[in-house]
N, C-alpha and C. Protein backbone atom coordinates (compact mmCIF):
# COMPACT_ATOMS: atom_id res chain seq x y z
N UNK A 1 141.63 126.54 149.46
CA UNK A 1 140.42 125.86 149.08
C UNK A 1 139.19 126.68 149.45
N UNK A 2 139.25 126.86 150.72
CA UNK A 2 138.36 128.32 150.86
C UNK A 2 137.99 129.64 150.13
N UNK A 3 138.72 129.65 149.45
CA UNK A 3 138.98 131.05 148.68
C UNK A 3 138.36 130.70 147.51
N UNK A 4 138.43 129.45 147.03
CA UNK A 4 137.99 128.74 145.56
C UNK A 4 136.58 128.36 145.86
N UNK A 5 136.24 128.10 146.64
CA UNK A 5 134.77 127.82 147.16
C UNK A 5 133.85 129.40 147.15
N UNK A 6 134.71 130.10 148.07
CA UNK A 6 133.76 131.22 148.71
C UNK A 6 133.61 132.25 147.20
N UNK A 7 134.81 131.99 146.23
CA UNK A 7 134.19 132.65 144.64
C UNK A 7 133.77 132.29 143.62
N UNK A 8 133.47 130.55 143.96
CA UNK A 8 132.28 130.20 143.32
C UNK A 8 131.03 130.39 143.38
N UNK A 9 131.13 130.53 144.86
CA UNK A 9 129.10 130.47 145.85
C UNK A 9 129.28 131.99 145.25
N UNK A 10 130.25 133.04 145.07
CA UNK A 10 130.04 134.32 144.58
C UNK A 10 129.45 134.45 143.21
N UNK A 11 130.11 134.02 142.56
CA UNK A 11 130.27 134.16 140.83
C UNK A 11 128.34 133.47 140.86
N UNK A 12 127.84 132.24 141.78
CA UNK A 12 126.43 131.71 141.75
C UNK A 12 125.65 132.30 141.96
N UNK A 13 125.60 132.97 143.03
CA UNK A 13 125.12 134.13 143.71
C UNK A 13 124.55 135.73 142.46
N UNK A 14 125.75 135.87 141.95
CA UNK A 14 125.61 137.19 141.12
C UNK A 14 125.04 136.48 139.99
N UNK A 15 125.85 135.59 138.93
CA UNK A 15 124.55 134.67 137.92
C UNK A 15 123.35 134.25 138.67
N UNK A 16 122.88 133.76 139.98
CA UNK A 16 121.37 133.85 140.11
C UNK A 16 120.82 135.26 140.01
N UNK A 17 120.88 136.13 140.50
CA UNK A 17 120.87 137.19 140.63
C UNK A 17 120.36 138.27 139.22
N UNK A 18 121.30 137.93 138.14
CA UNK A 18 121.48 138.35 137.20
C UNK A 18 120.32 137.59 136.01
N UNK A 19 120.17 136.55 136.45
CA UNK A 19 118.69 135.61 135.55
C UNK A 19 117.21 136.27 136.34
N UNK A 20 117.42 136.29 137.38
CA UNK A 20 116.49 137.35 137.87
C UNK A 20 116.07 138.58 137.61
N UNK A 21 117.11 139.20 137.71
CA UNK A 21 116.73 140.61 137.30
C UNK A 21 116.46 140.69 135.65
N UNK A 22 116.87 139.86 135.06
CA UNK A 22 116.55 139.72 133.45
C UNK A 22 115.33 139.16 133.18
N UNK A 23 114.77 138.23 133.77
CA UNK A 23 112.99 137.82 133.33
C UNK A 23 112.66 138.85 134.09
N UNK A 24 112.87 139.30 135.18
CA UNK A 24 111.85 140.51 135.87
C UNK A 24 111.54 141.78 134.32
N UNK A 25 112.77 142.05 134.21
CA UNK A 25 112.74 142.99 133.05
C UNK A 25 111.73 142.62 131.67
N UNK A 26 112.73 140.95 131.31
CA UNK A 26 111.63 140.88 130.04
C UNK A 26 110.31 140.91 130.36
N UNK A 27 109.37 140.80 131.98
CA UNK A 27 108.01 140.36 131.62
C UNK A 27 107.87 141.92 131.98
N UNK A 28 108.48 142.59 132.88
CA UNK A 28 107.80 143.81 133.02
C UNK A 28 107.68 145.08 131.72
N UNK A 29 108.14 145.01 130.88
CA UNK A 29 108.37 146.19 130.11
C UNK A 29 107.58 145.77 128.97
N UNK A 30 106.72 145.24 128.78
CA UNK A 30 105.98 144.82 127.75
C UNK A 30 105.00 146.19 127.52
N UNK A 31 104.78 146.90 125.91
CA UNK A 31 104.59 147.80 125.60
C UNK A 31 102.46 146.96 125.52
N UNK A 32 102.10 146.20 125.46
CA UNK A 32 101.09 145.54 125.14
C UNK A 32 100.06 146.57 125.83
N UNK A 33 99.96 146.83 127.11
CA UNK A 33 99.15 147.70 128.03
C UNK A 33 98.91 149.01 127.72
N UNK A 34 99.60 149.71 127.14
CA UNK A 34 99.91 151.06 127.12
C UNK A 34 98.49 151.43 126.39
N UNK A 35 97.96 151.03 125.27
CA UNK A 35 96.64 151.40 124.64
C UNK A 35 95.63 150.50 124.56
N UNK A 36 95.73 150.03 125.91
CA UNK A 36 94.45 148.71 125.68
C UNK A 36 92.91 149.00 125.25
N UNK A 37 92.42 148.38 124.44
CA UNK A 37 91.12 148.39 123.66
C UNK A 37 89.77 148.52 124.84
N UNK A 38 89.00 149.78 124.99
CA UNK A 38 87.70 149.74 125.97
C UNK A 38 86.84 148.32 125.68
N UNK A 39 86.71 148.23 126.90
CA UNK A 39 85.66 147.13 126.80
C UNK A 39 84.07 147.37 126.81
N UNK A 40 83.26 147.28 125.97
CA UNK A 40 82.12 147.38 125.44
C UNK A 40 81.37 146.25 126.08
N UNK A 41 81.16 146.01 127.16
CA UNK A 41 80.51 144.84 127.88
C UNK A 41 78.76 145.16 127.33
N UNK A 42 78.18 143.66 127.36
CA UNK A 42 77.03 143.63 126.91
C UNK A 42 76.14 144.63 127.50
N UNK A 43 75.01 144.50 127.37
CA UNK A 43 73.96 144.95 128.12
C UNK A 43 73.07 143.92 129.32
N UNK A 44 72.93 144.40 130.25
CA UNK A 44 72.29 143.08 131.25
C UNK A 44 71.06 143.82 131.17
N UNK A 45 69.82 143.03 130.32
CA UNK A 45 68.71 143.63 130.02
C UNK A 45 67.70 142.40 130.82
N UNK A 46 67.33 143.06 131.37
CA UNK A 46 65.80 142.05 132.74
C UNK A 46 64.49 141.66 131.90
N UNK A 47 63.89 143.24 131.20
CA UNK A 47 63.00 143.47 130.97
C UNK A 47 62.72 143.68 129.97
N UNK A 48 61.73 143.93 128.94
CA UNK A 48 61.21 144.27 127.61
C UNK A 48 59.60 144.82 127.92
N UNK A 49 59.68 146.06 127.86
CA UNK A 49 57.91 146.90 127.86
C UNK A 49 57.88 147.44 126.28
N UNK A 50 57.10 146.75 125.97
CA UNK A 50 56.32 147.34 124.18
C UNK A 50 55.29 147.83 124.63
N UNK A 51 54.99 148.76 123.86
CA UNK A 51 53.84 149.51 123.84
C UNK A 51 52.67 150.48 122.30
N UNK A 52 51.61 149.55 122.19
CA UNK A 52 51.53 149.79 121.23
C UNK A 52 49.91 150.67 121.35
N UNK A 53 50.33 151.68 120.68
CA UNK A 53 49.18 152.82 120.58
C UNK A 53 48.32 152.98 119.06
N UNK A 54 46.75 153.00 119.57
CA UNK A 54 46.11 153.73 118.45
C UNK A 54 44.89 154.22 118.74
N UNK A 55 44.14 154.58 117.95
CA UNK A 55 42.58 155.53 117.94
C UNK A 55 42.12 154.60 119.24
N UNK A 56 41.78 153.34 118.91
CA UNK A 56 41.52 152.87 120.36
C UNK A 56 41.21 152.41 121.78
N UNK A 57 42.93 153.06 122.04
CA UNK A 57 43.50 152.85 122.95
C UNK A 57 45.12 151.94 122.64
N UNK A 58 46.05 151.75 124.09
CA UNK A 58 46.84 151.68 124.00
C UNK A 58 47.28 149.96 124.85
N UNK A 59 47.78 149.08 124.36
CA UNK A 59 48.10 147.54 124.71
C UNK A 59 49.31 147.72 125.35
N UNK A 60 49.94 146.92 126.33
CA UNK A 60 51.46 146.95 126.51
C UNK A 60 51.87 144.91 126.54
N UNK A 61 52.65 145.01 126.31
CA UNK A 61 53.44 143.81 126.27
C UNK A 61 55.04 143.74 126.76
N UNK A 62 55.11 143.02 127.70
CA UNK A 62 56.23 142.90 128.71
C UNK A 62 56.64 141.36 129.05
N UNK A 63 58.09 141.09 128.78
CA UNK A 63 59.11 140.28 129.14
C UNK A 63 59.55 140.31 130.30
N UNK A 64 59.41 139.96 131.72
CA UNK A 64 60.65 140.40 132.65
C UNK A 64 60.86 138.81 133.04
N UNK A 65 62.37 139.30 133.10
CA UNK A 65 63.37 137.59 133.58
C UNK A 65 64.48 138.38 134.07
N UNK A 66 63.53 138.55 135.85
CA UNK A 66 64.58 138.86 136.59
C UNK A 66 65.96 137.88 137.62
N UNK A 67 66.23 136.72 136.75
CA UNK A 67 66.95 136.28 137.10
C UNK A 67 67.64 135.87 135.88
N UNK A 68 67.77 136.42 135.16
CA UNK A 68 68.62 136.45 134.07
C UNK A 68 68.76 134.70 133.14
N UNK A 69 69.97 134.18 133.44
CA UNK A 69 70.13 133.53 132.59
C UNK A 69 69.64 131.88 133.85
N UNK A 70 68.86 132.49 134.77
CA UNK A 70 68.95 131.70 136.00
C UNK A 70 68.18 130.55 135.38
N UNK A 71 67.57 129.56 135.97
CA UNK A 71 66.29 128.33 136.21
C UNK A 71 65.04 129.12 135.80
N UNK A 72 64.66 130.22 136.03
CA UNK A 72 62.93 130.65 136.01
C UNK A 72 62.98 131.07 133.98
N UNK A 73 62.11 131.22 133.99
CA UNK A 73 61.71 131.57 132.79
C UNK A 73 61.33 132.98 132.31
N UNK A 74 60.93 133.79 131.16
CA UNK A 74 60.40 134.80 131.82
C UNK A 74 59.24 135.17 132.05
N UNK A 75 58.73 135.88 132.58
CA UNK A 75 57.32 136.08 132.73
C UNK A 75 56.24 137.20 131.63
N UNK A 76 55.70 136.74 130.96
CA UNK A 76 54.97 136.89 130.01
C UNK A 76 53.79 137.98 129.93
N UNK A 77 53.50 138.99 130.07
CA UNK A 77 52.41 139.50 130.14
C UNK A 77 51.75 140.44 128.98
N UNK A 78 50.75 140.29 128.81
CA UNK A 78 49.67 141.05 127.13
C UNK A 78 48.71 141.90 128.17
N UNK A 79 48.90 142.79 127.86
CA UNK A 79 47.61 143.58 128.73
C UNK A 79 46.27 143.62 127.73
N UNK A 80 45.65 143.39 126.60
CA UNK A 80 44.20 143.35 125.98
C UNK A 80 44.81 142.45 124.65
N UNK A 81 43.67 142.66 124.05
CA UNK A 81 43.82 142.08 122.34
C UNK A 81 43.91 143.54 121.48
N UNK A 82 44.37 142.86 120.55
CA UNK A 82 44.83 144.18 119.73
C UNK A 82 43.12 143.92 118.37
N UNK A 83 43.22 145.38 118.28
CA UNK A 83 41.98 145.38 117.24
C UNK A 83 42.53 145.21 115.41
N UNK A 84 41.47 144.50 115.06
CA UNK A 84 41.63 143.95 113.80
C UNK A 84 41.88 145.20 112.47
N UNK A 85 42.69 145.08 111.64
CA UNK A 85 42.91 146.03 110.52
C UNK A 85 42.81 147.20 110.90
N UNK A 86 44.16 147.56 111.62
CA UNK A 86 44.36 148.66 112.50
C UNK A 86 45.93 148.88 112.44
N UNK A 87 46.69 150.35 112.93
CA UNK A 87 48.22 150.50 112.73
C UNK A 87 48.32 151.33 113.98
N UNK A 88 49.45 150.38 114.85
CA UNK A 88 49.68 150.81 116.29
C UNK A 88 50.92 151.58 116.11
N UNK A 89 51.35 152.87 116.75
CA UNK A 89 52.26 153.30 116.58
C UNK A 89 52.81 152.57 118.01
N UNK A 90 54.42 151.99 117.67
CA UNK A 90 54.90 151.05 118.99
C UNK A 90 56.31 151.55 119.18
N UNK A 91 56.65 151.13 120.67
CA UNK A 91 57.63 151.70 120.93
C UNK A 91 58.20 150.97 122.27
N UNK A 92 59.30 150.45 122.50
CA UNK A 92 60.35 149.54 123.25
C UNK A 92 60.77 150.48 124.58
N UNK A 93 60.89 149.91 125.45
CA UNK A 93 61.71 150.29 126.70
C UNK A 93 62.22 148.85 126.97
N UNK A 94 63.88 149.17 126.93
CA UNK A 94 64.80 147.79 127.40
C UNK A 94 64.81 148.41 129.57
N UNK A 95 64.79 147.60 130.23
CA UNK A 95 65.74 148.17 131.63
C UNK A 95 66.04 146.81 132.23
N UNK A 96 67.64 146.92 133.17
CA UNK A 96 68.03 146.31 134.04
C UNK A 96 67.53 146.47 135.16
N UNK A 97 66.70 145.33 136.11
CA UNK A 97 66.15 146.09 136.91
C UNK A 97 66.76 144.93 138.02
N UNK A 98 68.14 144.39 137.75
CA UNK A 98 69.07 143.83 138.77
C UNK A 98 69.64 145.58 139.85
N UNK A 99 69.09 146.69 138.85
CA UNK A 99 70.00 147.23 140.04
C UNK A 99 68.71 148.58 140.38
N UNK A 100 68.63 149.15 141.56
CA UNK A 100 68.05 150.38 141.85
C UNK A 100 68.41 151.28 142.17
N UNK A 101 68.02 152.40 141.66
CA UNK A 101 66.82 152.29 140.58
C UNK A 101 67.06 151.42 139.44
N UNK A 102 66.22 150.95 138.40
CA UNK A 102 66.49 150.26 137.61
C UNK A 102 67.50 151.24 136.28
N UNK A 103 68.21 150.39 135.68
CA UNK A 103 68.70 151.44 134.58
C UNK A 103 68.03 151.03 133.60
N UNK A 104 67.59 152.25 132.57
CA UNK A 104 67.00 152.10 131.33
C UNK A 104 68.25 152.21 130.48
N UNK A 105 68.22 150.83 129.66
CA UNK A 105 68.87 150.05 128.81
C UNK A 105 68.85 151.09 127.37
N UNK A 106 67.24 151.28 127.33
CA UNK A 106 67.14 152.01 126.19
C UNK A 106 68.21 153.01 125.72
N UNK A 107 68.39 153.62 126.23
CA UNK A 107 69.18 154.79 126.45
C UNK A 107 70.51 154.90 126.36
N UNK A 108 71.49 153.47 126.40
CA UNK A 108 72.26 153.06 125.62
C UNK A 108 71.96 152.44 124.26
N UNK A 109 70.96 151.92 124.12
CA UNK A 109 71.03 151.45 122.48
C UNK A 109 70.99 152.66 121.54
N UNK A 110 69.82 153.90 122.09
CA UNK A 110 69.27 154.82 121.52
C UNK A 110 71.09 155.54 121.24
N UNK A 111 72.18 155.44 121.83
CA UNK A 111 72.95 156.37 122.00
C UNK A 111 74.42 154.99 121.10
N UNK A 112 74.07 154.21 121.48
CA UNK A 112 74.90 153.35 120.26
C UNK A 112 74.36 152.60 119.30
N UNK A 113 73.12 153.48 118.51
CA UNK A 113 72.38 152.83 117.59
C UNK A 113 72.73 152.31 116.22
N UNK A 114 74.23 153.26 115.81
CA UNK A 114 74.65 152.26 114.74
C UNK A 114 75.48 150.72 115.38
N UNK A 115 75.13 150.31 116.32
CA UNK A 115 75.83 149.24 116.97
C UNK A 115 74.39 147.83 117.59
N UNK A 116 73.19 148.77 117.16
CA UNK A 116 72.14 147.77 117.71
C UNK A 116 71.09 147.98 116.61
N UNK A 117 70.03 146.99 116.81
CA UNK A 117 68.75 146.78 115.32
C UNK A 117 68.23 145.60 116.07
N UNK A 118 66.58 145.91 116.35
CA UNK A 118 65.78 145.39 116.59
C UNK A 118 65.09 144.74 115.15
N UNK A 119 64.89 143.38 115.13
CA UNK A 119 63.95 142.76 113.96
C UNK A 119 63.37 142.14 114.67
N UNK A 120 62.06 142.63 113.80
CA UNK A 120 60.38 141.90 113.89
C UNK A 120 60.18 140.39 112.92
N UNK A 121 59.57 139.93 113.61
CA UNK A 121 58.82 138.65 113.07
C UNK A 121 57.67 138.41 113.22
N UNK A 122 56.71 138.73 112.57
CA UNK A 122 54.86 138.28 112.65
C UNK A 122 54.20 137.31 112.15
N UNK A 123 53.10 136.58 112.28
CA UNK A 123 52.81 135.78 111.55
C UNK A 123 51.53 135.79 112.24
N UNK A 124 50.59 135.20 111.76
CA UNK A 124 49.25 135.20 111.75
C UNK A 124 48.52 136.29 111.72
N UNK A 125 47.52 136.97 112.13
CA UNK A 125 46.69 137.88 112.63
C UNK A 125 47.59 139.03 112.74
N UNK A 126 48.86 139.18 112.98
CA UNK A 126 49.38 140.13 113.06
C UNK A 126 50.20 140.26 111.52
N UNK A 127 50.04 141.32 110.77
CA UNK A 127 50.97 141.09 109.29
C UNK A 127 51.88 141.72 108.91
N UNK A 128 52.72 142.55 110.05
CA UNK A 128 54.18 143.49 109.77
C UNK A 128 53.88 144.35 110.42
N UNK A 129 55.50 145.12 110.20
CA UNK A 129 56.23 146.08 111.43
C UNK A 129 57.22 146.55 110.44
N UNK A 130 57.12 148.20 110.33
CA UNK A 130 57.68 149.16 109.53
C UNK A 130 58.59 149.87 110.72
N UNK A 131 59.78 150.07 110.66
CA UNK A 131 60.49 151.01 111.50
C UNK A 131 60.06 152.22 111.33
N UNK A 132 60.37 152.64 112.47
CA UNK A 132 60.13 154.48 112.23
C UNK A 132 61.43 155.36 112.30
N UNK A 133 62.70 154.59 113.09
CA UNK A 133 63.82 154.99 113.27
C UNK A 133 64.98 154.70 112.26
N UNK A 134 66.21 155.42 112.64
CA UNK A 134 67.21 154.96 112.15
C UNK A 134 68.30 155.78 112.31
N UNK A 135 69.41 154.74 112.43
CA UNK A 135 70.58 155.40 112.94
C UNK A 135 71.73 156.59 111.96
N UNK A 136 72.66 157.05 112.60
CA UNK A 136 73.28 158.20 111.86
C UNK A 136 73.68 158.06 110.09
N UNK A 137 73.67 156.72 110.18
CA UNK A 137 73.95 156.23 108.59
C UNK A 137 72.82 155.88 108.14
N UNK A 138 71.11 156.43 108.72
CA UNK A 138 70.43 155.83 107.52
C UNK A 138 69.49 154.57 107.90
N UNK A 139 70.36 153.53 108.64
CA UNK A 139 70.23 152.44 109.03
C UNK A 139 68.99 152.18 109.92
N UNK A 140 68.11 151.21 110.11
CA UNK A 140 66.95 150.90 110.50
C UNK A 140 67.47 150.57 112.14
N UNK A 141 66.35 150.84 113.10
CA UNK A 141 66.78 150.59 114.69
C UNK A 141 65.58 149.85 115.37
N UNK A 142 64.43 150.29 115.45
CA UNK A 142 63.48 149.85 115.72
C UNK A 142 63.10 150.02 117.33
N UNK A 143 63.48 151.03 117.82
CA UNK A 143 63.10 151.48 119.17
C UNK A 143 61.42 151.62 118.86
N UNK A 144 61.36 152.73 117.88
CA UNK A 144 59.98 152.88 116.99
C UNK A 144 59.60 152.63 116.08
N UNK A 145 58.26 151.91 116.07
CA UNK A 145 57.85 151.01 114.97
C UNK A 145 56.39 151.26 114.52
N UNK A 146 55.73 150.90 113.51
CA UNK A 146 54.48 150.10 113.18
C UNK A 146 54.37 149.20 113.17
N UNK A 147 53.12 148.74 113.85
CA UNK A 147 52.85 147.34 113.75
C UNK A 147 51.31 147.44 113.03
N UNK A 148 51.49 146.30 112.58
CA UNK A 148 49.71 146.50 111.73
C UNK A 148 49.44 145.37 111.99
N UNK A 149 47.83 144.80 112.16
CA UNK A 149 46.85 144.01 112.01
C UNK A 149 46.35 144.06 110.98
N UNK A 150 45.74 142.64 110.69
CA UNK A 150 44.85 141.86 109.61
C UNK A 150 43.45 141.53 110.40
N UNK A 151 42.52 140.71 110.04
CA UNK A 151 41.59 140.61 110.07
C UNK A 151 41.67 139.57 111.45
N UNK A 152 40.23 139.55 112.07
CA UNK A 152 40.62 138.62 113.64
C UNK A 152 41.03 136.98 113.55
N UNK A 153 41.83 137.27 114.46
CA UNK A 153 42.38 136.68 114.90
C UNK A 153 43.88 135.79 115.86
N UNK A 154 44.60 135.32 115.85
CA UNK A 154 45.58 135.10 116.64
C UNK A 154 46.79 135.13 115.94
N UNK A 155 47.77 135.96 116.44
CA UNK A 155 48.99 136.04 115.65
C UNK A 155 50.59 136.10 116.94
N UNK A 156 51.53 135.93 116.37
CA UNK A 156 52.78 136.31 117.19
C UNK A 156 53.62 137.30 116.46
N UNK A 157 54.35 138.11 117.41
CA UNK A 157 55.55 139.21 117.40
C UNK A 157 56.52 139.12 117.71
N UNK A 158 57.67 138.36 117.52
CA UNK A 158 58.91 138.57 117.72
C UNK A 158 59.63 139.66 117.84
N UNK A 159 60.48 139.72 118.81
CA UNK A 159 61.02 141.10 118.93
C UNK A 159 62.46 140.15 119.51
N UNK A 160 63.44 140.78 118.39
CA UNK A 160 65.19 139.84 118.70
C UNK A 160 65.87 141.98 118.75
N UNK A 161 66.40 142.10 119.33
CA UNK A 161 67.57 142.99 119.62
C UNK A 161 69.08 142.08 119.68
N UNK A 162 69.67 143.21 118.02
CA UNK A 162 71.17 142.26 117.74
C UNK A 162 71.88 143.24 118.15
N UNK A 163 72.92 143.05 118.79
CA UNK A 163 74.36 143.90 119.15
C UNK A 163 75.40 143.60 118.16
N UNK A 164 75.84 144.42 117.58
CA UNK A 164 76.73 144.82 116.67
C UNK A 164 76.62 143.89 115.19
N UNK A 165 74.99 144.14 114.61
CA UNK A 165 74.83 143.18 113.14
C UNK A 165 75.02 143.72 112.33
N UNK A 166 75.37 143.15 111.18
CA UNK A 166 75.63 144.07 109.79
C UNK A 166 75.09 144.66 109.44
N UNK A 167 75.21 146.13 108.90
CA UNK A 167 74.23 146.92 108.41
C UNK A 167 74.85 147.87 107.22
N UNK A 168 74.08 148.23 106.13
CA UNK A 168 72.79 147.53 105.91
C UNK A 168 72.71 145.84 105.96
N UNK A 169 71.38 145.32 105.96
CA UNK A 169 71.22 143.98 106.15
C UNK A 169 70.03 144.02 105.32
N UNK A 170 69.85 142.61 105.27
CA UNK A 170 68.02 141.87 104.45
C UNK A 170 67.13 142.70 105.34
N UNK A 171 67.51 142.61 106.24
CA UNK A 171 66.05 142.80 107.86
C UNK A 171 66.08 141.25 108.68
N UNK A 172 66.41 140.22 107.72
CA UNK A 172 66.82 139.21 108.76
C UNK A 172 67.91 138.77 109.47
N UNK A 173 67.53 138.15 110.42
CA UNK A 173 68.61 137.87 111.46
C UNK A 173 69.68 137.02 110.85
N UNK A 174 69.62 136.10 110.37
CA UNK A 174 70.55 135.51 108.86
C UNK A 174 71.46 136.21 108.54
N UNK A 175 71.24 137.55 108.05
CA UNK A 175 71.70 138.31 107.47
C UNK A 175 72.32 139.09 108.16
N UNK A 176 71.92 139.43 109.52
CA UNK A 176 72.34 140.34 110.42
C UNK A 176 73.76 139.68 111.19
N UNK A 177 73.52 138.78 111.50
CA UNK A 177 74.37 138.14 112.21
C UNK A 177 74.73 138.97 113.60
N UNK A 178 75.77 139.49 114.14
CA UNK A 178 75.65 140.21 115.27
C UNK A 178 75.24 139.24 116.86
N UNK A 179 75.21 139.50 117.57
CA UNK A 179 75.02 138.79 119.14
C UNK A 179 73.65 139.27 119.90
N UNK A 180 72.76 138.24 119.86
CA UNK A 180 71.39 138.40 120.45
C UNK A 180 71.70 139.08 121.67
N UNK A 181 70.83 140.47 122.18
CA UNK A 181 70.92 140.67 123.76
C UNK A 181 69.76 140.27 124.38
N UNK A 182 68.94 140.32 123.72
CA UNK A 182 67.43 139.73 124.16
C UNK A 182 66.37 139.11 123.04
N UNK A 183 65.64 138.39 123.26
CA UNK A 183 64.66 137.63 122.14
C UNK A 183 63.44 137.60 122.94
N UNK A 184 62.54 137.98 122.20
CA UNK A 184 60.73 137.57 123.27
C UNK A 184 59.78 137.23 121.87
N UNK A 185 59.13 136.46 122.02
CA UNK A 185 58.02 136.37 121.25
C UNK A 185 56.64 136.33 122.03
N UNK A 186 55.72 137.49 121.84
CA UNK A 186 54.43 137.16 122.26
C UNK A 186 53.25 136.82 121.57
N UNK A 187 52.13 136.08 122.54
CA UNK A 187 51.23 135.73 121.28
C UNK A 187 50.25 136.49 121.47
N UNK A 188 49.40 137.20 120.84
CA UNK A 188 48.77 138.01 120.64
C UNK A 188 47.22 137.39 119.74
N UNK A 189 46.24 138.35 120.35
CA UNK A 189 44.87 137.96 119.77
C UNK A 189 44.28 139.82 119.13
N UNK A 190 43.91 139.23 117.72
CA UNK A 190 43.29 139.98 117.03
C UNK A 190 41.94 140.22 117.16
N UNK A 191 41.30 141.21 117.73
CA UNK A 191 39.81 140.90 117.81
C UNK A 191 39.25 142.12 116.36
């Protein structure tokens, strides 16, 4: 009876044994890992400095929301009024300034620009924004821009940066589709 016992607990023993070493196998050998896809993580952008130049003189306009997606809001700043029926040559600096030194953001879009496109939105006092850039295919970017004025008065500028939108596109965001990394609208006075 012993003998019939002690090569059962055997024969249990080697079948546990043997279900073991078989899921170990099926989960370990999975070919899935071998060429896994880079991850393209967003951009963590704080800040937005525009800067718009002409005969003159030169305006800046700045976004910073250094707490990201936190409770605060961001903080808003227009350094003058922009002059009436006039063409600013303008130009974007994105930076993270969660880390120091701060990193300039720019400098990845500028370098994956068929993958990003800044669109403008104006209305009032302010009456459009012509790109000056564009990426290896052609494609519009908007690091550098025109902006033009109309006659005095008060207008807004939208400035949306899309990560990975269709292109070519209308110029609108509609059309673009793609994943907002940042949006600012400022309001602006035409003198």
């Amino acid at each position: 009876m012993n003998t019939i016992l002690e090569t059962l607990k055997t024969k249990s023993t080697i079948g546990f044994l043997t279900l073991c070493i078989a899921a170990i196998s099926f989960t370990s050998c999975s070919n899935d890992d071998d060429n896994p896809d880079p991850v393209n993580e967003e951009e963590i952008i704080t800040t937005m400095n525009v800067t718009l130049s002409a005969t003159g003189g030169t305006i800046t306009l700045q976004s910073q929301d250094l707490d990201g997606d936190g409770p605060n809001a961001p903080e808003i700043t227009v350094s003058g009024s922009l002059a009436a029926n006039t063409t600013y040559n303008g130009s974007i600096e994105l930076l993270n300034e969660t880390e120091t030194p701060a990193e300039d953001i720019t400098e990845e879009v500028e370098e994956e620009d068929d993958e990003h496109q800044f669109f403008f939105t104006t209305s009032g006092a302010v009456t459009g924004v012509e790109y000056d850039d564009v990426d290896g295919d052609g494609n519009p970017v908007g690091i550098n821009f025109t902006l033009t004025t109309g006659d005095a008065g008060n207008g807004t500028l939208q400035i949306t940066l899309r990560h990975e939108p269709k292109k070519p596109n209308d110029g609108t965001l509609a059309d673009a589709g793609g994943e907002t990394d940042i949006a600012q609208s400022f309001s602006l006075v035409v003198e």
